[in-house]
Protein backbone atom coordinates (compact mmCIF):
# COMPACT_ATOMS: atom_id res chain seq x y z
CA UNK A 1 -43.07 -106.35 -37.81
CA UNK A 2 -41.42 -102.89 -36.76
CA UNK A 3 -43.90 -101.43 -33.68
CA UNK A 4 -44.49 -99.30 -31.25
CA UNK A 5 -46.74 -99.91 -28.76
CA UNK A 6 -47.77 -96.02 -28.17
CA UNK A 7 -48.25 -96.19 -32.34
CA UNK A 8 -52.12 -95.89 -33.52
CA UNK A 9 -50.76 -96.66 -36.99
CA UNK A 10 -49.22 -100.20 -35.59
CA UNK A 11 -53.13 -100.57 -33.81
CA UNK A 12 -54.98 -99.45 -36.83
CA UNK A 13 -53.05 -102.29 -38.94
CA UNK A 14 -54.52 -104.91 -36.52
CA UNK A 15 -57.38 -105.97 -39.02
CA UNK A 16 -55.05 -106.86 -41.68
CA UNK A 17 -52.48 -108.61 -39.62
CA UNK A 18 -55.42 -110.93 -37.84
CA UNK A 19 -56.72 -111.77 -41.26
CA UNK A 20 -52.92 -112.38 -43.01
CA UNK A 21 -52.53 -115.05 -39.95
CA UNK A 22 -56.40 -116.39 -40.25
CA UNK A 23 -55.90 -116.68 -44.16
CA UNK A 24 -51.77 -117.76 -44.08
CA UNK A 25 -50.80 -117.99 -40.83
CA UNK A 26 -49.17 -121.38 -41.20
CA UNK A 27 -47.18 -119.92 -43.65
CA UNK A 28 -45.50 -117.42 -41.99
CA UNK A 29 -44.41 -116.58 -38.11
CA UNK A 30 -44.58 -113.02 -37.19
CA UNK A 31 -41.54 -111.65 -34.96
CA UNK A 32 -42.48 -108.24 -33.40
CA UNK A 33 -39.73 -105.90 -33.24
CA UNK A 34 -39.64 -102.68 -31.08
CA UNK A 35 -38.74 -99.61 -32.70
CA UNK A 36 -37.89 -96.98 -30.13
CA UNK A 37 -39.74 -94.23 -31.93
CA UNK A 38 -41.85 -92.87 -29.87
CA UNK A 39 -39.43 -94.12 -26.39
CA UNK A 40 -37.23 -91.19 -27.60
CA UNK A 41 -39.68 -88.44 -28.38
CA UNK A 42 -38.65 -86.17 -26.58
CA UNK A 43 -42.99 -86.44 -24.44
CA UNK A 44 -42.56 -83.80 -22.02
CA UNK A 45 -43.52 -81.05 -24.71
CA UNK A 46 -47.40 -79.86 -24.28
CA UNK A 47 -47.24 -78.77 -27.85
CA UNK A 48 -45.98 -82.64 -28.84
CA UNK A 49 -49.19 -83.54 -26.99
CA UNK A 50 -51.53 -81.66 -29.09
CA UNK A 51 -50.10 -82.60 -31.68
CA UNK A 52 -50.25 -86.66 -30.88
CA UNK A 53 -53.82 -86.38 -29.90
CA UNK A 54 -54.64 -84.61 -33.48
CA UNK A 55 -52.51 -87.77 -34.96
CA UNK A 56 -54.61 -89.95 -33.02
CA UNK A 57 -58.03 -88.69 -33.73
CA UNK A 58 -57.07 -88.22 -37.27
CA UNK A 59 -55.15 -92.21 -37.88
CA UNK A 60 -58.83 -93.56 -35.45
CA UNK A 61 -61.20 -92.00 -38.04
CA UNK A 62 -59.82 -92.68 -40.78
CA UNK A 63 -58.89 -96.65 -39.70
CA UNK A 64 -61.88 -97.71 -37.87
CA UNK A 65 -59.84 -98.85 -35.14
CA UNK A 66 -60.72 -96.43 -32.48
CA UNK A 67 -57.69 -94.43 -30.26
CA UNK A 68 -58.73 -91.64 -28.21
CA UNK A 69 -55.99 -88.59 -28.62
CA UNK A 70 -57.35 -86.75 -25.36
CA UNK A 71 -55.34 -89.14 -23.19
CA UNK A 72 -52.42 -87.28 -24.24
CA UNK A 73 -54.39 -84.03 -22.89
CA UNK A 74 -55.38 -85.85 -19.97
CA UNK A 75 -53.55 -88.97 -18.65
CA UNK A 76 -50.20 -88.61 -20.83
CA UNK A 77 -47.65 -92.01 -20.91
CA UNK A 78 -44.86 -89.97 -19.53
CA UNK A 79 -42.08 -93.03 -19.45
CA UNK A 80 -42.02 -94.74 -22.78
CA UNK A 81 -39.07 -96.94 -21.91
CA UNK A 82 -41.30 -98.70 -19.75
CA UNK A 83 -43.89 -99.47 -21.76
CA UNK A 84 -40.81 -100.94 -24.10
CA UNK A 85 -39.37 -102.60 -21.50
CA UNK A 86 -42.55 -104.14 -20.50
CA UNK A 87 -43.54 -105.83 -23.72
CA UNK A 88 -40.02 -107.45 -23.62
CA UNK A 89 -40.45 -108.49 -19.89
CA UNK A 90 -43.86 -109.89 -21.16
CA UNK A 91 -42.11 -111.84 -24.26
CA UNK A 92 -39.77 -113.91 -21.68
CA UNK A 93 -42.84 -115.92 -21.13
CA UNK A 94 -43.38 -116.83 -24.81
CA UNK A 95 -43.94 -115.38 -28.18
CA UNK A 96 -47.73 -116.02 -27.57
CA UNK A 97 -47.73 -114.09 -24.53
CA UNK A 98 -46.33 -111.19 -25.52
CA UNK A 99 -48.83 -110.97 -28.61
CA UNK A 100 -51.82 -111.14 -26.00
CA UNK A 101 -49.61 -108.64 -23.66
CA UNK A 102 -48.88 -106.36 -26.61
CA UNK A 103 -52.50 -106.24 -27.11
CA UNK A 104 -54.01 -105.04 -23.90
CA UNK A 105 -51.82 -102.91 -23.56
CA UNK A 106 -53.12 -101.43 -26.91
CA UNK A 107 -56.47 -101.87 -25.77
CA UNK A 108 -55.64 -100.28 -22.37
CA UNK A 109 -54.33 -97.15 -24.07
CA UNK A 110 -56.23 -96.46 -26.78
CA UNK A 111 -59.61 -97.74 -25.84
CA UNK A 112 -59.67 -96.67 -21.90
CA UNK A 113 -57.41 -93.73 -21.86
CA UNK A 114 -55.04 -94.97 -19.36
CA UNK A 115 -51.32 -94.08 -18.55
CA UNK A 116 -49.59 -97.55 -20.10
CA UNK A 117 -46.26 -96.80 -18.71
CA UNK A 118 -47.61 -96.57 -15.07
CA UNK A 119 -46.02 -99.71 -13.82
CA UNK A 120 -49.74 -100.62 -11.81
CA UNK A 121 -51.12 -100.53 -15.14
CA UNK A 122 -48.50 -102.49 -16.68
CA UNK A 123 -49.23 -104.99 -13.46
CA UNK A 124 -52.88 -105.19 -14.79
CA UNK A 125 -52.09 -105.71 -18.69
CA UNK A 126 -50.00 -108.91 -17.79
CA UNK A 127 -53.02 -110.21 -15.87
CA UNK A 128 -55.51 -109.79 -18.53
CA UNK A 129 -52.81 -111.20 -20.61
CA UNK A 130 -53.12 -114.29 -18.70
CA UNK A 131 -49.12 -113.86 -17.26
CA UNK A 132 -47.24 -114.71 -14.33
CA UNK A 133 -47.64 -111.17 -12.82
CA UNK A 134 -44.78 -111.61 -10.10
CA UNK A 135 -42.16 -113.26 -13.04
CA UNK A 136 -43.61 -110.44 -15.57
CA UNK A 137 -42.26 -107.49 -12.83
CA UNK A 138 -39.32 -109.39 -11.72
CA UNK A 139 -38.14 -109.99 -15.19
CA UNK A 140 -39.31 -106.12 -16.27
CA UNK A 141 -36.38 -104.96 -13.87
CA UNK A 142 -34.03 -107.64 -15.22
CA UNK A 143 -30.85 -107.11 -17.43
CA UNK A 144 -32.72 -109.90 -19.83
CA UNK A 145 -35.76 -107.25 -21.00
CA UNK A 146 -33.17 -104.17 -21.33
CA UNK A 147 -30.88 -106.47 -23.69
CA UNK A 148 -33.76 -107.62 -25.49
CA UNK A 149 -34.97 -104.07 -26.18
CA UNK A 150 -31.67 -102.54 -26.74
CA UNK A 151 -31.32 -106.08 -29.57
CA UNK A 152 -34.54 -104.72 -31.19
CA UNK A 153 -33.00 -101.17 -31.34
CA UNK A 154 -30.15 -102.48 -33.06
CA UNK A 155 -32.00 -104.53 -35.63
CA UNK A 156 -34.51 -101.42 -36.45
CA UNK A 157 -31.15 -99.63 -37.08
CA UNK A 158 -29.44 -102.33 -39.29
CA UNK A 159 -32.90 -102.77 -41.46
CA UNK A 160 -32.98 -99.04 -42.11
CA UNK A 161 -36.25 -98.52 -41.03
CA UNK A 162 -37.39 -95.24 -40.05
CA UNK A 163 -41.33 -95.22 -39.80
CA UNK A 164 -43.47 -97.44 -38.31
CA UNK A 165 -45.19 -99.97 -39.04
CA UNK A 166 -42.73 -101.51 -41.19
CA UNK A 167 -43.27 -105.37 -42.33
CA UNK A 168 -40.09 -106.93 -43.71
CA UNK A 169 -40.50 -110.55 -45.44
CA UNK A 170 -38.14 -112.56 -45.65
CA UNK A 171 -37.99 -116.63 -46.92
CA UNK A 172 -36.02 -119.63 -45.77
CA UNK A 173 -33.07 -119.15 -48.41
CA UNK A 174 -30.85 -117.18 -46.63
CA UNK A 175 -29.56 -115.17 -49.44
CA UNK A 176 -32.40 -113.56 -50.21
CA UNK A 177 -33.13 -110.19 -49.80
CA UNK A 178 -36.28 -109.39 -47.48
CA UNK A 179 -38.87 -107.16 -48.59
CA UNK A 180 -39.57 -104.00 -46.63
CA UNK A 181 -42.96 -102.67 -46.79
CA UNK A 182 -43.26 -99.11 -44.99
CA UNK A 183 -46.36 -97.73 -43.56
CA UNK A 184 -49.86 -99.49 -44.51
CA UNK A 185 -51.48 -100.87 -47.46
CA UNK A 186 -54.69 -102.92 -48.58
CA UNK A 187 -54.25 -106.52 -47.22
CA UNK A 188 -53.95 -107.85 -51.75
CA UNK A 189 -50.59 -106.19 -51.28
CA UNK A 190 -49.47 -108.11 -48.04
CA UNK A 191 -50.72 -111.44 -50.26
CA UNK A 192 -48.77 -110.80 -53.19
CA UNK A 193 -45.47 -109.91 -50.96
CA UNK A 194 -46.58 -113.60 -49.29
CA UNK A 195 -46.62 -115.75 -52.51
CA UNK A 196 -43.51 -113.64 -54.14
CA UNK A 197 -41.77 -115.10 -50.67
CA UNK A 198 -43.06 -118.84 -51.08
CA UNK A 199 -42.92 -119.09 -54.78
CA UNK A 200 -45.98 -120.94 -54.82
CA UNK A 201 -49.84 -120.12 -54.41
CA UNK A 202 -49.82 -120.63 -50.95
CA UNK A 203 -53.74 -122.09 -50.15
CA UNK A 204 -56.02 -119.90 -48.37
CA UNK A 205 -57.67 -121.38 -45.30
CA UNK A 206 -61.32 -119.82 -44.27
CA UNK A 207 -61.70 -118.13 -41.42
CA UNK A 208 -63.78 -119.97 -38.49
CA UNK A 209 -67.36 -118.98 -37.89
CA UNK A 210 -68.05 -115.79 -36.15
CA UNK A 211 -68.73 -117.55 -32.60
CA UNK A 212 -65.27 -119.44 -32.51
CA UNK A 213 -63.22 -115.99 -33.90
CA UNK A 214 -65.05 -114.27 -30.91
CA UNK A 215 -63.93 -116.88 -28.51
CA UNK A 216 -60.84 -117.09 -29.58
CA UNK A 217 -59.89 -113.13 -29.88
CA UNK A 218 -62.44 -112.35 -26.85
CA UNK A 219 -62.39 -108.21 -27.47
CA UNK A 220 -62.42 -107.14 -31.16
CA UNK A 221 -63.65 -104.02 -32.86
CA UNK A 222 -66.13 -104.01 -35.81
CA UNK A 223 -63.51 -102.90 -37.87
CA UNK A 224 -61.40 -106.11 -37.26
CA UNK A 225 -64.61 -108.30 -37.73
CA UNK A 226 -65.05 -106.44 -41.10
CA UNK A 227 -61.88 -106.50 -42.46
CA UNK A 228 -61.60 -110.54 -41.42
CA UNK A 229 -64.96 -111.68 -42.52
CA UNK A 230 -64.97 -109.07 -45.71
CA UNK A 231 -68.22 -107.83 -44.35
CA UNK A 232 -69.71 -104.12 -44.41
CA UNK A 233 -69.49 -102.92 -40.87
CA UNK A 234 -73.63 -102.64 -41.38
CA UNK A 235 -73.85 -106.24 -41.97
CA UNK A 236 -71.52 -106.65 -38.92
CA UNK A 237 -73.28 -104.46 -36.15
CA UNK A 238 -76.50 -106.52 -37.47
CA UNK A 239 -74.69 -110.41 -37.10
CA UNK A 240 -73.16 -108.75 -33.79
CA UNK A 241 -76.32 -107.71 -32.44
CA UNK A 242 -78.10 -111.40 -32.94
CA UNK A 243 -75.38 -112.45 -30.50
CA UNK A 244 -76.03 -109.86 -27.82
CA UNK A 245 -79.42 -110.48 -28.18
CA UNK A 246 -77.91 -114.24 -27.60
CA UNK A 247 -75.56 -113.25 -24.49
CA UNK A 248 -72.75 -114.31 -26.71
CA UNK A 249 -71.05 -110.92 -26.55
CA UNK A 250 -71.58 -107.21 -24.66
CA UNK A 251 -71.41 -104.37 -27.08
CA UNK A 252 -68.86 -101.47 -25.80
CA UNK A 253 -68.98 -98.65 -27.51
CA UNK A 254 -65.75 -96.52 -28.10
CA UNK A 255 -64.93 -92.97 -29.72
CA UNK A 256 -64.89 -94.32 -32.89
CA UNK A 257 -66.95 -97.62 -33.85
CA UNK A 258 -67.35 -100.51 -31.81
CA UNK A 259 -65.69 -103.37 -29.49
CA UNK A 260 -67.00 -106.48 -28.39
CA UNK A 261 -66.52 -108.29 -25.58
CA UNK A 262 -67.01 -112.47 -25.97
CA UNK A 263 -68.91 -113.72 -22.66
CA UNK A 264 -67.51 -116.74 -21.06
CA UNK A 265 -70.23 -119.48 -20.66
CA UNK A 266 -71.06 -119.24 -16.99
């Protein structure tokens, strides 16, 4: 999966990707691959701001997954490279570690408005992330992260792929070609690319109950809940709100829709 970090398109496919590895996951591993976009816009430009915050506003109302475009009026990222740099630091400890990295940081900058390529904040992602902080800066300001990100450059180059997010499939025979899927589209489509891969009718596992999901994901938006439990958000805010009522979860409330926070049994 082509990314970006910075990307609200990238965040707003979260749903779909959570359910494709709830549904299929052990059918499939998912390699995230750094695209540079938005590294080299050129971020300085107050107009490119206005413009990023309308993208925003526009990609979190239409999505459900809520990204708030007056950071880039008030708290801009103003070094990309690091926020790059960091998800490939975070990755040295483990594919599974940079998926929870990759995440806070998302939640970090779209949810609370903060400045992700602030190297403090950065410092704070890889702890909630559950990361060796000092190894996670160490290995940010290592030749190890820049190769890595400079590999993931290359291979965005080589695939041809120009917008992001961009899912390429590919199978174990070697000679086949993958199959590049540009932008976002209704999870049926991501299914259909999945048994065209596998040749086969690959079985579709249910997802857990609501409780376990929670626990596992701990901060998820209504949206994602939605999407993974093919619920209307209605019928969500109602099965959410029996568990608040429960002290399962806290409710926080965003720009657009809702997150909730699982609460650690005391």
């Amino acid at each position: 999966m082509f990314i970006d970090p910075l990307c609200p398109e990238c965040w707003a496919l979260e749903p779909i990707i959570k359910k494709l590895r709830i549904e299929y996951g052990r059918y499939f591993s998912l390699k995230h691959v750094l695209s540079g976009r938005l590294a080299s816009l050129n971020l300085s430009n107050k107009k490119n701001y206005e413009n990023l915050a309308k993208v925003w506003e526009k990609t979190a109302s239409r999505s459900g997954m809520s990204c708030d475009g007056s950071l880039w009026l008030e708290n801009p990222v103003d070094a990309p490279y690091n926020v790059s740099l960091a998800l490939k630091a975070a990755e040295l400890q483990g594919r599974r570690a940079g998926i929870r990295f990759l995440r806070r940081m998302q939640e970090v900058l779209f949810l609370e408005k903060q400045n992700i390529s602030d190297l403090d904040v950065l410092e704070e992602c890889a702890k909630g992330a559950g990361l060796d902080v000092s190894e996670f800066v160490n290995d940010m300001h290592s030749e190890s992260a820049a190769k890595a990100f400079q590999c993931d450059l290359k291979i965005t180059t080589e695939m041809d792929v120009t917008e992001i997010p961009t899912l390429v499939f590919f199978n174990e025979n070697v000679e086949d070609e993958g199959i590049k899927i540009t932008g976002s589209y209704p999870y049926e489509v991501y299914v259909q690319i999945l048994e065209e891969m596998l040749s086969e009718k690959p079985e579709k596992a249910s997802p857990p109950s609501l409780e376990s999901f929670l626990k596992h994901f701990k901060f998820v938006a209504s949206k994602e809940i939605a999407v993974v439990y093919n619920m209307p958000i209605a019928q969500v805010e109602k099965e959410m709100k029996k568990l608040l009522l429960k002290h399962v979860v806290e409710q926080i409330p965003a720009k657009y829709g809702t997150f909730w926070r699982y609460l650690e049994e005391e």
